[in-house]
PDB file of N, CA and C in Angstrom:
ATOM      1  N   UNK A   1       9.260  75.234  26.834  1.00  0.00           N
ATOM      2  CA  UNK A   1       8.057  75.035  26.056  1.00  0.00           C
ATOM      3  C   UNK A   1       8.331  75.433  24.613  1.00  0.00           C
ATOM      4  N   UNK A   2       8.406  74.114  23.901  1.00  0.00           N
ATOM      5  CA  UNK A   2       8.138  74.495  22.074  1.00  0.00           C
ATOM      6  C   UNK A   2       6.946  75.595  21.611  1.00  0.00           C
ATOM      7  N   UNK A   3       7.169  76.600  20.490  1.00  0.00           N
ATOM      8  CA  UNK A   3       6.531  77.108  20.367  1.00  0.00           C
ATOM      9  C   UNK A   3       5.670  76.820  18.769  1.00  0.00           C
ATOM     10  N   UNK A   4       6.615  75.924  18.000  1.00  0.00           N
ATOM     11  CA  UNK A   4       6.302  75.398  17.137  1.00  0.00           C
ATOM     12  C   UNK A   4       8.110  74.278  16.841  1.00  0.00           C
ATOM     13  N   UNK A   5       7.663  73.524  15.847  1.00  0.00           N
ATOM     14  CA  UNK A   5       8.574  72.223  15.971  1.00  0.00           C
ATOM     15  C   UNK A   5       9.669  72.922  14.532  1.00  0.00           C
ATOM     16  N   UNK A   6      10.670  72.107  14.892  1.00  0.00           N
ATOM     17  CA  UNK A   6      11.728  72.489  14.161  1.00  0.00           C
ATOM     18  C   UNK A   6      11.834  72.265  12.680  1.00  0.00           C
ATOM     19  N   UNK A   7      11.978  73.040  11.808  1.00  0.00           N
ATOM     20  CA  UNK A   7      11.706  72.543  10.160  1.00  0.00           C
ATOM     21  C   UNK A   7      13.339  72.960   9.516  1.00  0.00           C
ATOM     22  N   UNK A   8      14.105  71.657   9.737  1.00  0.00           N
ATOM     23  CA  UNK A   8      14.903  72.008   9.021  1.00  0.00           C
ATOM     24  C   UNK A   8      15.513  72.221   7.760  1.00  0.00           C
ATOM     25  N   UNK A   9      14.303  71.659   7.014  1.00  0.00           N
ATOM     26  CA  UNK A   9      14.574  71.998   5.151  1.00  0.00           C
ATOM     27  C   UNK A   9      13.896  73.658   5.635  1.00  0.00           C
ATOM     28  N   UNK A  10      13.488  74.394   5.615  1.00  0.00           N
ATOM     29  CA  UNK A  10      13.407  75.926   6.521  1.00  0.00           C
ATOM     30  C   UNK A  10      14.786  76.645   6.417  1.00  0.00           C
ATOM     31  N   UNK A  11      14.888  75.629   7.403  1.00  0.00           N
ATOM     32  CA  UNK A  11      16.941  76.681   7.790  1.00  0.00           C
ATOM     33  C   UNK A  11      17.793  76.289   6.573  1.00  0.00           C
ATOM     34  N   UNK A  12      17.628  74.770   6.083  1.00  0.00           N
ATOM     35  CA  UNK A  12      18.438  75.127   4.700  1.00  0.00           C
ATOM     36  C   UNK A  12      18.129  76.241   3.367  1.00  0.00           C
ATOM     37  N   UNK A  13      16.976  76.171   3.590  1.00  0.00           N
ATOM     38  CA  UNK A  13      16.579  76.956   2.319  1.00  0.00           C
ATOM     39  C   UNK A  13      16.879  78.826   2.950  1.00  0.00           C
ATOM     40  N   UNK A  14      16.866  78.624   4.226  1.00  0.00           N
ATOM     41  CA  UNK A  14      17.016  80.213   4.630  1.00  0.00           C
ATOM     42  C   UNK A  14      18.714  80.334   4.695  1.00  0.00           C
ATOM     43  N   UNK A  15      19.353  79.334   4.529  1.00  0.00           N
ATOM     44  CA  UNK A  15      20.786  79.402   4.542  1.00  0.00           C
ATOM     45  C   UNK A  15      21.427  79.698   2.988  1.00  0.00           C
ATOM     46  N   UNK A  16      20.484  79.062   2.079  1.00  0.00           N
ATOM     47  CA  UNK A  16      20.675  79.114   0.666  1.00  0.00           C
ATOM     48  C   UNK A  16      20.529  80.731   0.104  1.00  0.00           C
ATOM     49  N   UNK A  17      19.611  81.236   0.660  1.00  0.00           N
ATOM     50  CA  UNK A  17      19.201  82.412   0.568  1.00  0.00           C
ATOM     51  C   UNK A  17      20.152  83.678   0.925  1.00  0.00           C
ATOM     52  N   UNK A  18      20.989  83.277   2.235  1.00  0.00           N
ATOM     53  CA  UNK A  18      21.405  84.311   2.923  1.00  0.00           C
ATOM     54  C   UNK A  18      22.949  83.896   2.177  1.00  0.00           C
ATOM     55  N   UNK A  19      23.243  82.924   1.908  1.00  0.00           N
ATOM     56  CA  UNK A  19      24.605  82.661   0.895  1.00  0.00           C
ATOM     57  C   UNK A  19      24.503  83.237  -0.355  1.00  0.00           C
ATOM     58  N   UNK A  20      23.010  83.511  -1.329  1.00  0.00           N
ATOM     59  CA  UNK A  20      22.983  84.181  -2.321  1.00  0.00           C
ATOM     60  C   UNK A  20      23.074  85.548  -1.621  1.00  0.00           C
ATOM     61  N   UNK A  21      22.696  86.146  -0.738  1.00  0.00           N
ATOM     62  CA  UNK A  21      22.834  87.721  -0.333  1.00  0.00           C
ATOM     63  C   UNK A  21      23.927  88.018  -0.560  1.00  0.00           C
ATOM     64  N   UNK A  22      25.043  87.463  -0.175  1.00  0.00           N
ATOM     65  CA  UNK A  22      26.631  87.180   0.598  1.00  0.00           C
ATOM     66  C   UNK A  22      27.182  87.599  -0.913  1.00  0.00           C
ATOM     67  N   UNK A  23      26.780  86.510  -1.667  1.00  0.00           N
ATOM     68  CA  UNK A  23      27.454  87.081  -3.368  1.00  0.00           C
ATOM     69  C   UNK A  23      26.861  88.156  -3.782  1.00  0.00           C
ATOM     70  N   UNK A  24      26.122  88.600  -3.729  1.00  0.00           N
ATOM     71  CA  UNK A  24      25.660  89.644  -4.437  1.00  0.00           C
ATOM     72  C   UNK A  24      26.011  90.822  -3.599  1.00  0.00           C
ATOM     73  N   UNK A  25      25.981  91.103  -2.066  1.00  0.00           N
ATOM     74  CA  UNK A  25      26.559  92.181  -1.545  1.00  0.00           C
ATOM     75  C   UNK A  25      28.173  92.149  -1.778  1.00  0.00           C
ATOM     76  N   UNK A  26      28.667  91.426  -1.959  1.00  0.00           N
ATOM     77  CA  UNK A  26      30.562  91.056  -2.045  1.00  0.00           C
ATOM     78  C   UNK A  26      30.380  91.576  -3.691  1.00  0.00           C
ATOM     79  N   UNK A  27      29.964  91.610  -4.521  1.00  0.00           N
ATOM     80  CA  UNK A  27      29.464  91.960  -5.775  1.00  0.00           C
ATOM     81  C   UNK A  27      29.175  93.531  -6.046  1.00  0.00           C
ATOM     82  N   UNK A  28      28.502  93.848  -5.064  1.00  0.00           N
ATOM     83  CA  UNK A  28      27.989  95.313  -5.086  1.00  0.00           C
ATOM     84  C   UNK A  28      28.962  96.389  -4.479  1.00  0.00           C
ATOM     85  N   UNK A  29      29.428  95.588  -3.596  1.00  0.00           N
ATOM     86  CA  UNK A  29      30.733  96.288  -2.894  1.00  0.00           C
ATOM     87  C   UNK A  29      32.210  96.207  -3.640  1.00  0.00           C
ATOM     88  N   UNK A  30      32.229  95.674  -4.644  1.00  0.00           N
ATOM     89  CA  UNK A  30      33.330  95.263  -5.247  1.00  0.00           C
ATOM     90  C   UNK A  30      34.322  94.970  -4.567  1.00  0.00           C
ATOM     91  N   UNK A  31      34.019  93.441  -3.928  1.00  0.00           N
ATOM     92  CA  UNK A  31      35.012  92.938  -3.346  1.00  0.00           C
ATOM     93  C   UNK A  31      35.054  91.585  -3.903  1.00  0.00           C
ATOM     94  N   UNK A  32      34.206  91.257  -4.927  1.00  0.00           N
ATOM     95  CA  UNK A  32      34.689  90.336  -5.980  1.00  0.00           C
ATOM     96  C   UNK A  32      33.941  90.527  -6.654  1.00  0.00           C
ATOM     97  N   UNK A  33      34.054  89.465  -8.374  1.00  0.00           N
ATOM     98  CA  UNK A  33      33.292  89.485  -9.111  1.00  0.00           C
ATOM     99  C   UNK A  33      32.161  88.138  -9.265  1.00  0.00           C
ATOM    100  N   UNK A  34      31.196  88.430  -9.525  1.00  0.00           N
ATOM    101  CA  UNK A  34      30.504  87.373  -9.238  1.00  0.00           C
ATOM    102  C   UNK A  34      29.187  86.940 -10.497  1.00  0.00           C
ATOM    103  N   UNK A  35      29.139  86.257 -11.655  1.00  0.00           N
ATOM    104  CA  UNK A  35      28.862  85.712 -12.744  1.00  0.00           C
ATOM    105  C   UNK A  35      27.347  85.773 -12.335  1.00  0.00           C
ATOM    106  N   UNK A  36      26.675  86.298 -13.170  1.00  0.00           N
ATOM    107  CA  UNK A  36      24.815  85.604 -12.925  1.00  0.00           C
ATOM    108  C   UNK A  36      24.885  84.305 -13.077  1.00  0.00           C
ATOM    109  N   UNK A  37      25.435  83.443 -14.116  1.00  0.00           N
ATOM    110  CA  UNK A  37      25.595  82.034 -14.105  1.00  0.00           C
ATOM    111  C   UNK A  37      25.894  81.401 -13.175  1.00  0.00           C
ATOM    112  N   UNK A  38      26.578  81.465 -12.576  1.00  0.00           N
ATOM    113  CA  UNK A  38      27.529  81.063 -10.992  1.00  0.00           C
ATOM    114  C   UNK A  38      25.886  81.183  -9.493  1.00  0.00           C
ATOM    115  N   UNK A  39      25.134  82.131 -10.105  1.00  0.00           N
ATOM    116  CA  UNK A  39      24.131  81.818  -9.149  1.00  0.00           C
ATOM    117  C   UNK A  39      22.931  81.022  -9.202  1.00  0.00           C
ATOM    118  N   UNK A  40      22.931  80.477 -10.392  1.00  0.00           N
ATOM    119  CA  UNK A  40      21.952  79.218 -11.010  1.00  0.00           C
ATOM    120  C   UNK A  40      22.542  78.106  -9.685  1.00  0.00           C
ATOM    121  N   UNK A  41      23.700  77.429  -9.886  1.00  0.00           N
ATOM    122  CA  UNK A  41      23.726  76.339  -9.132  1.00  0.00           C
ATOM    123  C   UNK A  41      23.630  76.122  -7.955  1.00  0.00           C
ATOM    124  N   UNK A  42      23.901  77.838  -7.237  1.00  0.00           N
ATOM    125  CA  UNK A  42      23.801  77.851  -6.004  1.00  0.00           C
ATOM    126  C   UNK A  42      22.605  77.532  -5.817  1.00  0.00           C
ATOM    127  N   UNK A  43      21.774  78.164  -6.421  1.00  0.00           N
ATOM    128  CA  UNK A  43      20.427  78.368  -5.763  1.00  0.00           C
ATOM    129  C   UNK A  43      19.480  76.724  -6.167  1.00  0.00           C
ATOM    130  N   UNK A  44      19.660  75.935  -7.380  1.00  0.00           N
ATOM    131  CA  UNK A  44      19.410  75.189  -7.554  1.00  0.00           C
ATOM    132  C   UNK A  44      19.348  73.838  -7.135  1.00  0.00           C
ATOM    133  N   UNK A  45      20.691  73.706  -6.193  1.00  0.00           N
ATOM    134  CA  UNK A  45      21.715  72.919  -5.457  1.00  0.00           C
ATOM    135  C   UNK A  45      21.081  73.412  -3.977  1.00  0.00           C
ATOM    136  N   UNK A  46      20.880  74.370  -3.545  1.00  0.00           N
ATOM    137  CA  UNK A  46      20.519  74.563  -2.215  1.00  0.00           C
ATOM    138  C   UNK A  46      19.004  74.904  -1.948  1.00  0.00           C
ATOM    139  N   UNK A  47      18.104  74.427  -3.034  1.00  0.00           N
ATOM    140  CA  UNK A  47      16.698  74.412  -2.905  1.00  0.00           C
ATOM    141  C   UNK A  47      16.214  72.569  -2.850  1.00  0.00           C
ATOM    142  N   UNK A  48      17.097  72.152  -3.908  1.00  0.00           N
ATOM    143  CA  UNK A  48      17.030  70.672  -3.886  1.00  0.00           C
ATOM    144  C   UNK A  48      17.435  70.134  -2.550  1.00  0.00           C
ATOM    145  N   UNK A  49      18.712  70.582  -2.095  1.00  0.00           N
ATOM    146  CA  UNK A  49      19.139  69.956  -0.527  1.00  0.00           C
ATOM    147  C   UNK A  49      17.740  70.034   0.383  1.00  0.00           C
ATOM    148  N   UNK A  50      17.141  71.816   0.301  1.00  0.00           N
ATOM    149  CA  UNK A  50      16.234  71.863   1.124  1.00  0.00           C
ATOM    150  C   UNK A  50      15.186  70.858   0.771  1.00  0.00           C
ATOM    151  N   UNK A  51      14.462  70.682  -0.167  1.00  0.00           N
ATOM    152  CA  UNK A  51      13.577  69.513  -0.269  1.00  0.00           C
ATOM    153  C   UNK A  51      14.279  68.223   0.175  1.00  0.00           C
ATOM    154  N   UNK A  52      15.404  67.964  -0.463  1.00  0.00           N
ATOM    155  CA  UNK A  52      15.484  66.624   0.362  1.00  0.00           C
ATOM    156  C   UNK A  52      15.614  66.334   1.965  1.00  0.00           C
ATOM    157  N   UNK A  53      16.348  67.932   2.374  1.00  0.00           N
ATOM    158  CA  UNK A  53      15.835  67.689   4.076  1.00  0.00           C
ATOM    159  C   UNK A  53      14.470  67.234   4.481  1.00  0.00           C
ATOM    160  N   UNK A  54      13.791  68.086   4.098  1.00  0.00           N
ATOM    161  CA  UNK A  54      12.260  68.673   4.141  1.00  0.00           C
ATOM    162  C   UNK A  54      11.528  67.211   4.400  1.00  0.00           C
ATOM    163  N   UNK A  55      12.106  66.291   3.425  1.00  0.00           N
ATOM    164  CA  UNK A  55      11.125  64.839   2.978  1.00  0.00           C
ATOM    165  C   UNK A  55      12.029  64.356   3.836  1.00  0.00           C
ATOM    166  N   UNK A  56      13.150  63.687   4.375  1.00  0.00           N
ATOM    167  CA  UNK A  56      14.021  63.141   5.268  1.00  0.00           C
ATOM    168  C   UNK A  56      13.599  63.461   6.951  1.00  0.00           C
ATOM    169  N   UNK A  57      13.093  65.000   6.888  1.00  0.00           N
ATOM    170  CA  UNK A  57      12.654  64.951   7.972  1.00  0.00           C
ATOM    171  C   UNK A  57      10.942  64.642   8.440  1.00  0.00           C
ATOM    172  N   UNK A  58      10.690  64.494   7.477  1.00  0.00           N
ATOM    173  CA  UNK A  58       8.303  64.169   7.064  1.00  0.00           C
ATOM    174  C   UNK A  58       8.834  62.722   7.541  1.00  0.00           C
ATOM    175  N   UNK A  59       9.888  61.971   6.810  1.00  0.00           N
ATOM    176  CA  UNK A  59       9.747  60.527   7.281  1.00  0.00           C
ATOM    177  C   UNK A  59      10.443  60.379   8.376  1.00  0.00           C
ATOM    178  N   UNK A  60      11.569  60.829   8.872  1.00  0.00           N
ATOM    179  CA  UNK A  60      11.399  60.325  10.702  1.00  0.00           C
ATOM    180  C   UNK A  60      10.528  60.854  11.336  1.00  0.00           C
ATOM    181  N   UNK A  61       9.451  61.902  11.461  1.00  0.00           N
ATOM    182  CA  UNK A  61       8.840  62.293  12.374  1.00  0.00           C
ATOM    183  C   UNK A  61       7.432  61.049  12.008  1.00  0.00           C
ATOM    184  N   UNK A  62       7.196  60.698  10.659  1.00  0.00           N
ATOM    185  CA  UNK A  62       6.364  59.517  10.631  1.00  0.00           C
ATOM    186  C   UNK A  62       6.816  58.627  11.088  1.00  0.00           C
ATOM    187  N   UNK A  63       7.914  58.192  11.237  1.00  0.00           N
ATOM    188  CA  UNK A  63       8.405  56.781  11.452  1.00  0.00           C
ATOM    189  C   UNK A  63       8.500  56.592  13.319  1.00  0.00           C
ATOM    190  N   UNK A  64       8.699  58.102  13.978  1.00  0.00           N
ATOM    191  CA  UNK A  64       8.562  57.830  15.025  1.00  0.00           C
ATOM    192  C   UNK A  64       6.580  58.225  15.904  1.00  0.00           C
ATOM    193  N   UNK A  65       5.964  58.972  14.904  1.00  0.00           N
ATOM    194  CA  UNK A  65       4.897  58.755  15.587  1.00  0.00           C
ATOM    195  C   UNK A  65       4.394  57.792  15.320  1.00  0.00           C
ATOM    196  N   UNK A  66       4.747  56.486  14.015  1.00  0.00           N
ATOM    197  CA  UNK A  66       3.906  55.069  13.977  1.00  0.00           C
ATOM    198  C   UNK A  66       4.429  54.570  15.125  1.00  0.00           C
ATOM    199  N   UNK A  67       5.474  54.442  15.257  1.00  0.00           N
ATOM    200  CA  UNK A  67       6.431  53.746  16.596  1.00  0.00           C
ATOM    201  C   UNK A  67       5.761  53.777  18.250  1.00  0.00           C
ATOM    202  N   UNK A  68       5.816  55.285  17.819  1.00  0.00           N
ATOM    203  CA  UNK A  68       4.842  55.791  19.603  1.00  0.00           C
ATOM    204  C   UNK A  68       3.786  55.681  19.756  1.00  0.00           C
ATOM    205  N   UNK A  69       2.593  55.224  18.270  1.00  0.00           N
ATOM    206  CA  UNK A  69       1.077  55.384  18.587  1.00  0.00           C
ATOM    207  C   UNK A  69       1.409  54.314  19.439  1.00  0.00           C
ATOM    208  N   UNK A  70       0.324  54.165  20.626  1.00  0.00           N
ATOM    209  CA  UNK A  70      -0.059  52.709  20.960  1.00  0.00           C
ATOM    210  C   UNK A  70      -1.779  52.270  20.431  1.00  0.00           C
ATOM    211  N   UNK A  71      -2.250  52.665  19.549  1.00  0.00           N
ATOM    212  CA  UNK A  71      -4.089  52.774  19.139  1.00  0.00           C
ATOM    213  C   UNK A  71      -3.809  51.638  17.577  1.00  0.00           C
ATOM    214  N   UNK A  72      -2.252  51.059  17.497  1.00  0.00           N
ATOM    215  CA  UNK A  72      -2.279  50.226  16.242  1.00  0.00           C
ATOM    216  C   UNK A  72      -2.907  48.868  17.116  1.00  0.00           C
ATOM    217  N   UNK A  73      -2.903  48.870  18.136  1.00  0.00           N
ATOM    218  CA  UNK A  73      -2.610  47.394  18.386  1.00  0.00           C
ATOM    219  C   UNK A  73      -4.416  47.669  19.500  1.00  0.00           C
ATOM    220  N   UNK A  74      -4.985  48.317  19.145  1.00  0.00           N
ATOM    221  CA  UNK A  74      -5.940  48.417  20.131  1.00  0.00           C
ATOM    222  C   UNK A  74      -7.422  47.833  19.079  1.00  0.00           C
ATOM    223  N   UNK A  75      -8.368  47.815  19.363  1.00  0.00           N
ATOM    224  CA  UNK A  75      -9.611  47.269  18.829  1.00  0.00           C
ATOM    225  C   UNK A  75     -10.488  48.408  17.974  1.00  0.00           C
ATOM    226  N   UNK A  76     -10.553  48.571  16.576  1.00  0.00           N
ATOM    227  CA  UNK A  76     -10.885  49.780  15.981  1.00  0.00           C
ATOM    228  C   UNK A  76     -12.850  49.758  16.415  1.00  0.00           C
ATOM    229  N   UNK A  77     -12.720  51.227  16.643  1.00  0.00           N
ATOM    230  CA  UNK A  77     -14.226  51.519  17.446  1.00  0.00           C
ATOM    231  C   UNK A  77     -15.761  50.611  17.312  1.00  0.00           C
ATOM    232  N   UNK A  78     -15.823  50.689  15.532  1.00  0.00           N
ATOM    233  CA  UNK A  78     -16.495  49.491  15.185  1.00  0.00           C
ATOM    234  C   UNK A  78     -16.803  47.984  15.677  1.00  0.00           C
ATOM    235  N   UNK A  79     -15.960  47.741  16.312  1.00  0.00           N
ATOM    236  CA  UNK A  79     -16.081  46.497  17.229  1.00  0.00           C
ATOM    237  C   UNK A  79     -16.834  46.295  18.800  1.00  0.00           C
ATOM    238  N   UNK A  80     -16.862  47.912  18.989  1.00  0.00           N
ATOM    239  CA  UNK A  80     -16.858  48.194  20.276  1.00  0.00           C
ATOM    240  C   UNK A  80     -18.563  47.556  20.670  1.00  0.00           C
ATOM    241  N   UNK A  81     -19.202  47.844  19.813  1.00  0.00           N
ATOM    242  CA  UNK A  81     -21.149  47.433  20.181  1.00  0.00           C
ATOM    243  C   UNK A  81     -21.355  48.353  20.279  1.00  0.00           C
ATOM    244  N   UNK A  82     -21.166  49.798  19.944  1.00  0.00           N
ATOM    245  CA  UNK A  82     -21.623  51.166  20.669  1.00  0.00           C
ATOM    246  C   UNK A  82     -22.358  51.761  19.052  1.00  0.00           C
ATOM    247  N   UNK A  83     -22.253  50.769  18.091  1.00  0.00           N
ATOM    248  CA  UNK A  83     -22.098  51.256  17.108  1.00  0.00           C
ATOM    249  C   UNK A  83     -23.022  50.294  15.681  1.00  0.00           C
ATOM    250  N   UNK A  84     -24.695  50.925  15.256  1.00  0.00           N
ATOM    251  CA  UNK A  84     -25.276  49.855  14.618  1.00  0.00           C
ATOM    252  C   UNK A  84     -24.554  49.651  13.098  1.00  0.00           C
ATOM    253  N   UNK A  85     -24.137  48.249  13.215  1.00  0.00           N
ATOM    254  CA  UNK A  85     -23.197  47.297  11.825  1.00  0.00           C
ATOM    255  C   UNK A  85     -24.608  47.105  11.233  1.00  0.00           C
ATOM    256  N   UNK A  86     -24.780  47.588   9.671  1.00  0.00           N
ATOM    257  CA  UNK A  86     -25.633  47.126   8.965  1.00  0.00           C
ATOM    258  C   UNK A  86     -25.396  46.632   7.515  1.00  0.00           C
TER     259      UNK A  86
END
C-alpha cells in the first residue's frame, strides 16, 4: 500500500542538497578546498534538473490519467434529462 506517490524532482532536489553538504563538510574537514563560486553551479544546475524532472513527471502522470479516464467518451451529465436546460 502507497502511502503517498513518488515525486521525483523531490529526490533530485534532495540529492542536490545532500551533494552541497558533501562540499562543504570535505571543506570543513579539510579534506579539500572548495570555492563559494564552485557552489553557484551546483546548486543552480541541480535545482533546474529538479524542475525539469518535476514538469516531465506532471506530464506523464497527465498523459496517463487522460489515457485511463474512460468518462471522455461517455455523455456529459447535461444531456442526461435529470437536469432543467434553460
Amino acid at each position: 500500500m502507497l502511502i503517498h506517490e513518488f515525486r521525483p524532482g523531490r529526490l533530485v532536489a534532495g540529492a542536490t542538497a545532500l551533494a552541497l553538504a558533501v562540499l562543504y563538510a570535505g571543506d570543513a574537514a579539510d579534506a579539500w578546498e572548495t570555492p563559494w563560486y564552485e557552489v553557484i553551479p551546483v546548486l543552480c544546475g541541480g535545482m533546474g534538473l529538479a524542475a525539469l524532472t518535476t514538469w516531465l513527471a506532471y506530464r506523464v502522470r497527465r498523459r496517463s490519467a487522460r489515457t485511463a479516464s474512460s468518462e471522455k467518451y461517455a455523455a456529459p451529465a447535461s444531456t442526461s434529462g435529470s437536469q432543467d436546460m434553460r
